[in-house]
N, C-alpha and C. Protein backbone atom coordinates (compact mmCIF):
# COMPACT_ATOMS: atom_id res chain seq x y z
N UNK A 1 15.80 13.04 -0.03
CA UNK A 1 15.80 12.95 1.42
C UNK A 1 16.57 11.70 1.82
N UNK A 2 16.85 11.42 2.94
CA UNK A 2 18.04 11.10 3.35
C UNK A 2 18.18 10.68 4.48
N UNK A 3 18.03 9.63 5.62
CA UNK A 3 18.92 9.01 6.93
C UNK A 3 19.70 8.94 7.19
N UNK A 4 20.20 9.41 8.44
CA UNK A 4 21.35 9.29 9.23
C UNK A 4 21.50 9.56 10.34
N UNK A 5 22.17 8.76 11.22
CA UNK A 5 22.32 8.50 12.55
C UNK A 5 22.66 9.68 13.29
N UNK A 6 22.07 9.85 14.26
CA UNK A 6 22.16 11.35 15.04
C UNK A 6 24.21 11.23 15.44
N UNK A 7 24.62 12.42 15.25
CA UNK A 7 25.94 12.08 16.28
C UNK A 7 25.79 13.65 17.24
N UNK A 8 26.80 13.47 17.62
CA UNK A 8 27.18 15.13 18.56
C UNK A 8 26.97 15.96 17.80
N UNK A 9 27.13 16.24 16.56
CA UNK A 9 27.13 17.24 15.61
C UNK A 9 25.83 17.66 15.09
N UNK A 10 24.45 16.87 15.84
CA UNK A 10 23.49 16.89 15.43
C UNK A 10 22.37 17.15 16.67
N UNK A 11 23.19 17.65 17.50
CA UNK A 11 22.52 17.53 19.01
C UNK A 11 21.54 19.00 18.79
N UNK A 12 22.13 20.00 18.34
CA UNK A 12 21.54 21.21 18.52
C UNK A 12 20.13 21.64 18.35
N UNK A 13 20.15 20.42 16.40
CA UNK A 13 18.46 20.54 16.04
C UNK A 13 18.09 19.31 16.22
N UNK A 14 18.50 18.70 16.83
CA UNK A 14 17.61 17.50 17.12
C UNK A 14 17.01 18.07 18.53
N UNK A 15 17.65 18.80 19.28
CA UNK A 15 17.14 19.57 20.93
C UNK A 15 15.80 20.21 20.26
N UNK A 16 16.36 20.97 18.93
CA UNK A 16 14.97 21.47 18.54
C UNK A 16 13.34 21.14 18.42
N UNK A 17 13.85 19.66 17.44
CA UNK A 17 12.85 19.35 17.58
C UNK A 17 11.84 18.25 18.30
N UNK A 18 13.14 17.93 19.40
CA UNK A 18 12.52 17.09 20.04
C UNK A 18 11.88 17.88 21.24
N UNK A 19 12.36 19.09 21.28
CA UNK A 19 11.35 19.65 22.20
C UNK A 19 9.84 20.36 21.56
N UNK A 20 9.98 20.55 19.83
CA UNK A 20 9.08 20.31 19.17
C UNK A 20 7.80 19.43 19.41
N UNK A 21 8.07 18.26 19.63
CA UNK A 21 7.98 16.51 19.81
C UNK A 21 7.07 16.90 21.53
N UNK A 22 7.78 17.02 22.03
CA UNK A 22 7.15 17.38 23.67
C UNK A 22 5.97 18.12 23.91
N UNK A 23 6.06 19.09 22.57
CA UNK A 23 5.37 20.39 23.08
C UNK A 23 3.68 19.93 22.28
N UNK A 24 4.32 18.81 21.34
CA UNK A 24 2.87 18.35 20.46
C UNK A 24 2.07 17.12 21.80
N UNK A 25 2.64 16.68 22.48
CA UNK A 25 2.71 15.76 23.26
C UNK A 25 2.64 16.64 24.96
N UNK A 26 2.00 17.99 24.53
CA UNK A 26 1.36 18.81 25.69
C UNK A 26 2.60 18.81 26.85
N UNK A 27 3.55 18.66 26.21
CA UNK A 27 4.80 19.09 27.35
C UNK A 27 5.21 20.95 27.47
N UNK A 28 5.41 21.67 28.56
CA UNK A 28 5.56 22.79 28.67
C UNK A 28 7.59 22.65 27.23
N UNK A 29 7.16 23.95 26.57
CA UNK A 29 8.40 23.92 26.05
C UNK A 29 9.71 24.36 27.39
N UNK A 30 11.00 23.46 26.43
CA UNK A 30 12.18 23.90 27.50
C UNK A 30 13.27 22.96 26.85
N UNK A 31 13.81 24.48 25.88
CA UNK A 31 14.63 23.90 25.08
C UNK A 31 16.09 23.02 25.71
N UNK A 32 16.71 23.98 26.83
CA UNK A 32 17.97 23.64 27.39
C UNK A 32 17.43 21.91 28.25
N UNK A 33 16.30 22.02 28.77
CA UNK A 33 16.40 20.52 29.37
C UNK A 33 15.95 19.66 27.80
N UNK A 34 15.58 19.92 26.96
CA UNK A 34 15.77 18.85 25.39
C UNK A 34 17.23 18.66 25.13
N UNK A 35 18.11 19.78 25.09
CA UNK A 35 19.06 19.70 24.68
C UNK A 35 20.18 19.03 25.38
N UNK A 36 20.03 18.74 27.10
CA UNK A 36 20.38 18.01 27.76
C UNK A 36 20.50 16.91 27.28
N UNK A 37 18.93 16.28 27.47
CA UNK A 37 18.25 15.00 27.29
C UNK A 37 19.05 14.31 26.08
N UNK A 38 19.15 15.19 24.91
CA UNK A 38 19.41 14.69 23.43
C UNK A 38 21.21 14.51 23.74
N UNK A 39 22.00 15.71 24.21
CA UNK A 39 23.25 15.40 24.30
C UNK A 39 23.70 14.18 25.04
N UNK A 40 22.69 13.57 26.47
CA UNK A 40 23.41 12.52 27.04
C UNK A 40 22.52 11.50 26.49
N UNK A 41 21.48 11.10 25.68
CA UNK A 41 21.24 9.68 24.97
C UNK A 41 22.35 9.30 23.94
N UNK A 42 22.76 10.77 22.95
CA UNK A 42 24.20 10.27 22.25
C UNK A 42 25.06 10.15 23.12
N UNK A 43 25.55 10.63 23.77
CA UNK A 43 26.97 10.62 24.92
C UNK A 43 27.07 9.27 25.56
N UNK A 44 25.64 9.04 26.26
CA UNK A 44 25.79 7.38 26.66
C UNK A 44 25.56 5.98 25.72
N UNK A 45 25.32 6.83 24.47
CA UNK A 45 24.99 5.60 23.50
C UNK A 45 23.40 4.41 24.15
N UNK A 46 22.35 5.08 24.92
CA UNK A 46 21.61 4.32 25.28
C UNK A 46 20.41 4.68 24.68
N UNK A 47 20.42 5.01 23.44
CA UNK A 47 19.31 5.17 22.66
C UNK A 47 19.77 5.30 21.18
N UNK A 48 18.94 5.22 19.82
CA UNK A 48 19.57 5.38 18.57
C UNK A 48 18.94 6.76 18.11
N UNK A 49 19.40 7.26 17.79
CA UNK A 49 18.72 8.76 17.47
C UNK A 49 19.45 8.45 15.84
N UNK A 50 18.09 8.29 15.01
CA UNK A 50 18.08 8.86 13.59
C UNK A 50 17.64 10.39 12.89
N UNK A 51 17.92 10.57 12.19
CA UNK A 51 17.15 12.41 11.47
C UNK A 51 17.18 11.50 10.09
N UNK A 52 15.87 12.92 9.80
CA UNK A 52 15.42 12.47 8.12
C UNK A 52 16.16 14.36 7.92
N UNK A 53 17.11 13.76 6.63
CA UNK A 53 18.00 15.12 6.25
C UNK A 53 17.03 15.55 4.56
N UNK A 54 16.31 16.67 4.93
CA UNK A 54 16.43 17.68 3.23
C UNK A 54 17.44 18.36 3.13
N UNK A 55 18.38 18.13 1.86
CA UNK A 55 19.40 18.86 1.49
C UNK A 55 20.31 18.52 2.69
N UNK A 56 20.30 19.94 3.49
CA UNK A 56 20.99 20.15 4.59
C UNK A 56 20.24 20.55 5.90
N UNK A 57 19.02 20.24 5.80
CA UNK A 57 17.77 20.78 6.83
C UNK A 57 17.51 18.95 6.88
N UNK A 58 17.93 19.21 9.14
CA UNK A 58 17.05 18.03 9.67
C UNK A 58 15.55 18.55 9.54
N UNK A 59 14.75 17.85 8.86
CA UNK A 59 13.26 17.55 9.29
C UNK A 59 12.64 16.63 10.29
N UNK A 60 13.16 15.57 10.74
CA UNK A 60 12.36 14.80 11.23
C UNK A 60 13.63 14.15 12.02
N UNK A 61 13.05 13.46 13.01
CA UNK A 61 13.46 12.21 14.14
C UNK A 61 13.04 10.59 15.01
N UNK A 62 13.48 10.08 14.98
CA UNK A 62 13.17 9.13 15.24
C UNK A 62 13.92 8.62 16.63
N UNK A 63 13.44 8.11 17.62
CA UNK A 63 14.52 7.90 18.87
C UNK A 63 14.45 6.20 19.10
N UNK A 64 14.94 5.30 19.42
CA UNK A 64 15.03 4.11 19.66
C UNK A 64 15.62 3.43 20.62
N UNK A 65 14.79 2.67 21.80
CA UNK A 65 15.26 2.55 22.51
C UNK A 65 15.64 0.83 22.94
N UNK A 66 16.64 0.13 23.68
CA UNK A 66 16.77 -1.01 23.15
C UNK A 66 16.25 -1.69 24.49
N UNK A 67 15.39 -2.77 24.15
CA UNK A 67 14.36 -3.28 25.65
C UNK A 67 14.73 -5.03 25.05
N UNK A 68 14.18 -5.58 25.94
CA UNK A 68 14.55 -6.60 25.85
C UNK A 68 13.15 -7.69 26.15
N UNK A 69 13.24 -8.89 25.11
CA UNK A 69 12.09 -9.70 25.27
C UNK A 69 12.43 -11.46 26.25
N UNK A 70 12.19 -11.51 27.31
CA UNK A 70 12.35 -12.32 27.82
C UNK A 70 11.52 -13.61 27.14
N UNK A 71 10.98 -13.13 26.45
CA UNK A 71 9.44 -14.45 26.51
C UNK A 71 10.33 -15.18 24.72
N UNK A 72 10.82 -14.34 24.00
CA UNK A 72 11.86 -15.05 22.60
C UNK A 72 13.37 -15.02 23.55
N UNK A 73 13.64 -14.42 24.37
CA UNK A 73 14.81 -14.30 24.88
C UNK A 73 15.85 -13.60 23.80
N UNK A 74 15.53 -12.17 22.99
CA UNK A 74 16.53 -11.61 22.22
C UNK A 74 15.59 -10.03 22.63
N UNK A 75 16.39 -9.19 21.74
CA UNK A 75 16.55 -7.66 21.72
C UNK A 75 15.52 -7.51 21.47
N UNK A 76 15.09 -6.31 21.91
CA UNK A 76 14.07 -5.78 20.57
C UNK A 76 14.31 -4.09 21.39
N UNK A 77 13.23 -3.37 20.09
CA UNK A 77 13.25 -2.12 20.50
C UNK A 77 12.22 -1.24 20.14
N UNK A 78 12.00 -0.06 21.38
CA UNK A 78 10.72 0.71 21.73
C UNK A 78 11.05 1.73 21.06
N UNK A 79 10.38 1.90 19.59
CA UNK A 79 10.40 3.30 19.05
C UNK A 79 9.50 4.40 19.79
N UNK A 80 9.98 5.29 20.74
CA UNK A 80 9.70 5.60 21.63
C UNK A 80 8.91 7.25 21.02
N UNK A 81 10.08 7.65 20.26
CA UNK A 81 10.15 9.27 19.60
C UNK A 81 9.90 9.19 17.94
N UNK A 82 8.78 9.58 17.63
CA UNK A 82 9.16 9.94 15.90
C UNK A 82 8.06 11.51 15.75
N UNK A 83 9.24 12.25 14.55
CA UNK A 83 8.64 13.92 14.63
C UNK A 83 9.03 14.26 13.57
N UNK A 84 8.10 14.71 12.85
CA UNK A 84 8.60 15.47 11.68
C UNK A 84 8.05 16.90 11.22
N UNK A 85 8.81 17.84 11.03
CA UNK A 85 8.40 19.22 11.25
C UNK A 85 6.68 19.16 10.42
N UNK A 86 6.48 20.11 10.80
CA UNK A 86 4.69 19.86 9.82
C UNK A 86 4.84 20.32 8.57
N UNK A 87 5.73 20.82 8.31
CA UNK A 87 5.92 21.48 6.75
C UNK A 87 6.61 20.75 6.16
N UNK A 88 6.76 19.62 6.71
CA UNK A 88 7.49 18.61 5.94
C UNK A 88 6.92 17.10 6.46
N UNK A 89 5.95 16.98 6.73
CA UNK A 89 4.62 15.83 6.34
C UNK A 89 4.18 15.75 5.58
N UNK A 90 3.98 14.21 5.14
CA UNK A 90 3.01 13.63 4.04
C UNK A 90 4.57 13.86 2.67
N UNK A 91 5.66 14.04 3.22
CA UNK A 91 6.82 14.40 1.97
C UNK A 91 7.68 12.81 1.82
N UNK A 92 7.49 12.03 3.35
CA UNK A 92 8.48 11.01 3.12
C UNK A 92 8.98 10.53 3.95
N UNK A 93 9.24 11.41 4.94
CA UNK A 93 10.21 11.75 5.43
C UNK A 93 9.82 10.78 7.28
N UNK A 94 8.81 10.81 7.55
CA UNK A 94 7.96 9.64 8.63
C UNK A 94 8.38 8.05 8.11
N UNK A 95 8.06 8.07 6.80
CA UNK A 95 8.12 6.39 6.47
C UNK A 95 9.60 6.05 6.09
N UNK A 96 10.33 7.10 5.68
CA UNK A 96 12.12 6.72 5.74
C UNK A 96 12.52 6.37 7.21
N UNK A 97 12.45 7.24 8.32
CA UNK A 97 12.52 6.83 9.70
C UNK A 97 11.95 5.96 9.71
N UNK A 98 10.76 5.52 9.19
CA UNK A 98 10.39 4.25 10.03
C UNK A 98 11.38 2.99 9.31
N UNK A 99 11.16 3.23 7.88
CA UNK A 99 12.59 1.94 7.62
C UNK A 99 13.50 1.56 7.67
N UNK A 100 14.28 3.08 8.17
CA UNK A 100 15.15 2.89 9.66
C UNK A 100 15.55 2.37 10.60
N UNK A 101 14.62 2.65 11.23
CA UNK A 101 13.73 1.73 13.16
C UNK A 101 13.99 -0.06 12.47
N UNK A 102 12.94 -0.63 11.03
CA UNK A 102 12.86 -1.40 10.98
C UNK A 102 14.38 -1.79 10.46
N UNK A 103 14.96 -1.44 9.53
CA UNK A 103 16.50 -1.73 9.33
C UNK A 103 17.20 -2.11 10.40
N UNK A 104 17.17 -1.16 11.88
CA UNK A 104 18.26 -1.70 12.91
C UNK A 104 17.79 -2.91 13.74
N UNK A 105 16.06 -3.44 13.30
CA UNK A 105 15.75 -4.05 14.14
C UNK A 105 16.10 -5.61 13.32
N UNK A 106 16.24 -5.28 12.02
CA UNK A 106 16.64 -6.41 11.71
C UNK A 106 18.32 -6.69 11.53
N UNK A 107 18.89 -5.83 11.46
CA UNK A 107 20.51 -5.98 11.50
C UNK A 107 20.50 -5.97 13.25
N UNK A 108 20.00 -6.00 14.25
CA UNK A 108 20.30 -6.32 15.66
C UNK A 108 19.66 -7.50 15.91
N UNK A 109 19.12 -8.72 14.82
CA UNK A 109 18.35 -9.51 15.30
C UNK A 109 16.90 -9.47 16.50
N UNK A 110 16.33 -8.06 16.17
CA UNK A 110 15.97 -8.30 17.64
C UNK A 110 14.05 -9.18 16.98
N UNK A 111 13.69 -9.35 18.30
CA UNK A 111 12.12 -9.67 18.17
C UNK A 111 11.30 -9.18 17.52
N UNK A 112 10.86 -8.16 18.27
CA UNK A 112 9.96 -7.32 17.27
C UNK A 112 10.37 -5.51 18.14
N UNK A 113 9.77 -4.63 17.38
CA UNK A 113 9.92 -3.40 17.19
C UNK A 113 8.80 -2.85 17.54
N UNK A 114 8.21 -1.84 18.66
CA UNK A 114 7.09 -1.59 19.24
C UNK A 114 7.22 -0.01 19.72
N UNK A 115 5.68 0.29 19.32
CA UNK A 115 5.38 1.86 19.66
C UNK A 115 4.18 2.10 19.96
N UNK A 116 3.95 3.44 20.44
CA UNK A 116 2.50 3.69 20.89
C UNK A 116 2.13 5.02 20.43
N UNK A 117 1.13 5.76 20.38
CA UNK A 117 1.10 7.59 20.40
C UNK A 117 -0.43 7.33 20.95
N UNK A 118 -0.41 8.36 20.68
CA UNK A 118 -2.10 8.88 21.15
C UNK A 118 -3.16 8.55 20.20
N UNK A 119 -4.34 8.23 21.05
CA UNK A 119 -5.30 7.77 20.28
C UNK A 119 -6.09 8.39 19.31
N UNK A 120 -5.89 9.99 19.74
CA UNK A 120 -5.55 11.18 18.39
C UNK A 120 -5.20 11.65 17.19
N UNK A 121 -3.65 10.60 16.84
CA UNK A 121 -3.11 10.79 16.18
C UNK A 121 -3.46 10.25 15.37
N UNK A 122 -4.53 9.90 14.61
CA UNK A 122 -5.09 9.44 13.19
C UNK A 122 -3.93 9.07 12.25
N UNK A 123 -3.40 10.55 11.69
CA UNK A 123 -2.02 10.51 10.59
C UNK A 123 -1.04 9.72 11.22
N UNK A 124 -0.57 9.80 12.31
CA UNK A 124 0.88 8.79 12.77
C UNK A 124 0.16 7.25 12.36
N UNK A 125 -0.88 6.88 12.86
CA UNK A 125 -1.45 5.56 13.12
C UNK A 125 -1.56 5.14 11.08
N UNK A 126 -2.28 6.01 10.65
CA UNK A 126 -2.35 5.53 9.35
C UNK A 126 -1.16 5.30 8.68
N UNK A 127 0.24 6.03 8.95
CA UNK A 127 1.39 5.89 9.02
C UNK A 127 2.10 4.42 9.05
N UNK A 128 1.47 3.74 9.87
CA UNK A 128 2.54 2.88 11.11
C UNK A 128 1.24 1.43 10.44
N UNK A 129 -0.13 1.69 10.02
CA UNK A 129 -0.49 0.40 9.82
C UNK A 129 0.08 0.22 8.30
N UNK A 130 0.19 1.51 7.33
CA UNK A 130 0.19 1.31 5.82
C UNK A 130 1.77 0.85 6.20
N UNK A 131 2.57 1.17 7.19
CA UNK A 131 4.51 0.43 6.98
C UNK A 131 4.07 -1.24 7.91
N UNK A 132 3.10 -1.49 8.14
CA UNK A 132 2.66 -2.94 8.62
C UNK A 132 2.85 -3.40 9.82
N UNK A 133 2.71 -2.36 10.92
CA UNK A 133 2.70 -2.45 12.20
C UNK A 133 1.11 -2.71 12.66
N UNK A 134 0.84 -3.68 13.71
CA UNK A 134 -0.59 -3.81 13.86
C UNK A 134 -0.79 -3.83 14.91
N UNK A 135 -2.23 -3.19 15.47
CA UNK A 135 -2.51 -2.40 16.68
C UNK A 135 -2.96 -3.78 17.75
N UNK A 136 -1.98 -4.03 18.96
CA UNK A 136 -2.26 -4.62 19.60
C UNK A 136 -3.51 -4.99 20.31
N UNK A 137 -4.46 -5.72 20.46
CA UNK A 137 -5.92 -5.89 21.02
C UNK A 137 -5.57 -6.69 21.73
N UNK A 138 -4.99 -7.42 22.49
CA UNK A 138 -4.83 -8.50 23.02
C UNK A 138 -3.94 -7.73 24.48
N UNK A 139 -3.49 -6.85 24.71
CA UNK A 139 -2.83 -6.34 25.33
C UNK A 139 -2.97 -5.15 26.24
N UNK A 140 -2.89 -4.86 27.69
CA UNK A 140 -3.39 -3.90 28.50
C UNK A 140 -2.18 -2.95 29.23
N UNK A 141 -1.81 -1.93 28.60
CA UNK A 141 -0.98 -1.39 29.25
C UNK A 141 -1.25 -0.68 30.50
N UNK A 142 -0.29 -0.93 31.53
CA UNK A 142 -0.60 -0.35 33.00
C UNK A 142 0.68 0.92 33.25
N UNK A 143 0.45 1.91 33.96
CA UNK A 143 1.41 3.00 33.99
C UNK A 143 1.68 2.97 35.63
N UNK A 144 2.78 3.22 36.38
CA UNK A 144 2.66 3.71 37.37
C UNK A 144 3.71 4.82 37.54
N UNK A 145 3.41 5.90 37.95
CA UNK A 145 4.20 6.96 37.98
C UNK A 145 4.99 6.82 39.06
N UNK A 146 6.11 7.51 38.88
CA UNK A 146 7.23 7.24 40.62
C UNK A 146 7.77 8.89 40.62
């Protein structure tokens, strides 16, 4: 198995499964607005879209988005998206993306590297503490919808 950076040529199944990604995340499916979404984050270059490749089958994704820390005053970035088909969990293919995410965060110098999922997700979380990410307690996230 295998990483590599999403390009145009990769828009089709990455639409796949990021509307995959949506639909686990209780979004109504709707492939053509994924496939939108996925063609203009590569097109504008304002996100990093990785795939975990078997053989020649994308399994998995990772999306990255680049935010910025005023309080160190450098980069950092919101791993926003990670998905990996279910028939291909527990294979690898989650913790290669994640060394990924962590690879660009250290070749971009940035701060630190930050994510969230649902308080559900047991397997992602056991995921994300065994690659040494640790669950913020100190911190209150607020949402406001527009």
């Amino acid at each position: 198995m295998e990483v590599v950076r999403a390009t145009e040529l990769h828009t089709n199944e990455v639409a796949v499964l990021f509307d995959a990604y949506r639909s686990y995340y209780d979004q109504a499916p709707d492939f053509n607005g994924a496939l939108k979404y996925i063609n203009e984050r590569i097109e504008k270059q304002d996100s990093i879209i990785y795939v975990a490749m078997d053989l020649d089958e994308i399994v998995g994704f990772v999306q990255l988005y680049p935010i910025f820390s005023s309080v160190s005053m450098k980069k950092a970035w919101l791993l926003n998206d990670l998905f990996v088909l279910e028939e291909h969990r527990s294979k690898g293919a989650g913790s290669i993306l994640l060394d990924a995410a962590q690879a660009l965060a250290k070749k971009t110098d940035a701060a630190w590297l930050m994510l969230q999922t649902y308080v559900s997700n047991t397997n992602a979380q056991s995921l994300y503490e065994k690659k040494g990410y640790k669950k913020d307690s100190n911190s209150f996230y607020y949402y406001l919808s527009v």
